[in-house]
Structure formats: C-alpha cells, structure tokens
Protein backbone atom coordinates (compact mmCIF):
# COMPACT_ATOMS: atom_id res chain seq x y z
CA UNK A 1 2.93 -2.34 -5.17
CA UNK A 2 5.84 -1.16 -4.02
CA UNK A 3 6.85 2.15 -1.94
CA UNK A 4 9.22 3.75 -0.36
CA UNK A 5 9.39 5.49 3.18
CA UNK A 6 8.28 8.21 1.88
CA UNK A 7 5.16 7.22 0.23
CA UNK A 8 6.54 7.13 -3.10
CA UNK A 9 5.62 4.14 -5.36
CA UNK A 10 8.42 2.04 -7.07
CA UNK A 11 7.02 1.05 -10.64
CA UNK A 12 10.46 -0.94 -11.14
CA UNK A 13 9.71 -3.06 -8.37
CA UNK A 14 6.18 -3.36 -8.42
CA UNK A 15 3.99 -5.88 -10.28
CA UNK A 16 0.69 -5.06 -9.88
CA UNK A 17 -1.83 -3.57 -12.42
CA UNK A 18 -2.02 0.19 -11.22
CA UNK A 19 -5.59 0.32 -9.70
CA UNK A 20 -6.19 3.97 -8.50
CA UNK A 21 -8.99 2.69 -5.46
CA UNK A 22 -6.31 0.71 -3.77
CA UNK A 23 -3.42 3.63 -3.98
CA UNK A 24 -6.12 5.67 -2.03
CA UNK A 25 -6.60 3.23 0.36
CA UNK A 26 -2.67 2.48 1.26
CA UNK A 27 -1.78 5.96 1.33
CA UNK A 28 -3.08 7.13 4.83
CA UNK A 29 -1.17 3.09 5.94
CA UNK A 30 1.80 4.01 4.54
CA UNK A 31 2.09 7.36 6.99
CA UNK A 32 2.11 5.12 9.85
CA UNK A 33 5.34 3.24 9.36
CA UNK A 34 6.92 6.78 8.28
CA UNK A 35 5.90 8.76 11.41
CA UNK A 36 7.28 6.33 13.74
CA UNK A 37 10.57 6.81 11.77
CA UNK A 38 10.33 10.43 12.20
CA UNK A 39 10.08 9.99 15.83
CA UNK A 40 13.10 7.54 15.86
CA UNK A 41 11.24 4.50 16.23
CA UNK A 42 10.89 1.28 14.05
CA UNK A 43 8.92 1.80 11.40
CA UNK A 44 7.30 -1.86 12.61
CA UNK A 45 4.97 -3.41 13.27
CA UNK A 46 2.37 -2.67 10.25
CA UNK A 47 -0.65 -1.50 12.13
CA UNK A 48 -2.75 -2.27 9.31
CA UNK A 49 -1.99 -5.91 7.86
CA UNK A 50 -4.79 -5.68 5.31
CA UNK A 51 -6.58 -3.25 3.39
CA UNK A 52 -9.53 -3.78 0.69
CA UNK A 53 -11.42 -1.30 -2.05
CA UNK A 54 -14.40 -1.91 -4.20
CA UNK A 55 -14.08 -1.04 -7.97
CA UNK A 56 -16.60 -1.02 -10.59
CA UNK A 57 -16.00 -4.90 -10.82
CA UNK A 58 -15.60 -7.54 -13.81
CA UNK A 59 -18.57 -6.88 -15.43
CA UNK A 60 -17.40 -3.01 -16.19
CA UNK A 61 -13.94 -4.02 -16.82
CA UNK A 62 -12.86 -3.52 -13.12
CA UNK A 63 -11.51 -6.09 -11.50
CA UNK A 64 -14.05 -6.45 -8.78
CA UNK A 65 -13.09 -6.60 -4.55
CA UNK A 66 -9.25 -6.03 -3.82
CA UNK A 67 -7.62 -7.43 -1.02
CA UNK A 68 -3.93 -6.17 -0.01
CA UNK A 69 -1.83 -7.26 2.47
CA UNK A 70 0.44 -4.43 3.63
CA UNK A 71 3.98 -5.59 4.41
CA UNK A 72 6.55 -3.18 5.89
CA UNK A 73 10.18 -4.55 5.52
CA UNK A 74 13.91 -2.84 5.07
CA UNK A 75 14.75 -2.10 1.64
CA UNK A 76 16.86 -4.59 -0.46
C-alpha cells in the first residue's frame, strides 16, 4: 500500500490486494511519521518497521497471517 502524509491511501500506486485488517493496523503507524512533521521534524525514522494482522485465513478465503513492512520515504 501506498499513503500519503496524511494518511490517505494511493490506489494508483499501490499493488496490494485491499485487505481491511492490515489498513487498521497501519493507520495508528502512519500518525507517527505525520506528527513529527507537524512539529517540524523529519518524518523519520519509522518507529514501527513491521506490523502483522490475522484474517480469517486460506481455508475461508482469507489469506491467512500478514506481515508488512512499513517504509517511510519522500514522495517521487
């Protein structure tokens, strides 16, 4: 996935399925990077490199345990 500053999620850029249990896990990780930018300070380091969420797994159609790795860099 891909955000912005804000929070906002970039669909254009991003190429992962859409999985509802990880957004709600990288939310409250994505308000670290844009607090210290309120406060005038780099938005880096990421605090939190890596994030995970249980789903209903592969045998419901799920897709089972998902691992992220949250990566905070400048926009291209």
């Amino acid at each position: 996935f891909v955000f912005d500053l804000e929070g906002r999620l970039l669909p254009r850029k991003s190429t992962a399925n859409l999985c509802l249990g990880i957004l709600a896990r990288i939310q409250p990780a994505l308000m670290i990077p844009r607090e210290r930018f309120q406060c005038g300070l780099e938005p880096f380091p990421v605090t939190v490199p890596y994030l995970d969420c249980f789903n209903t797994g592969i045998d419901f159609g799920g897709m089972g345990k998902v691992t992220v790795e949250l990566l905070v860099r400048k926009a291209s």
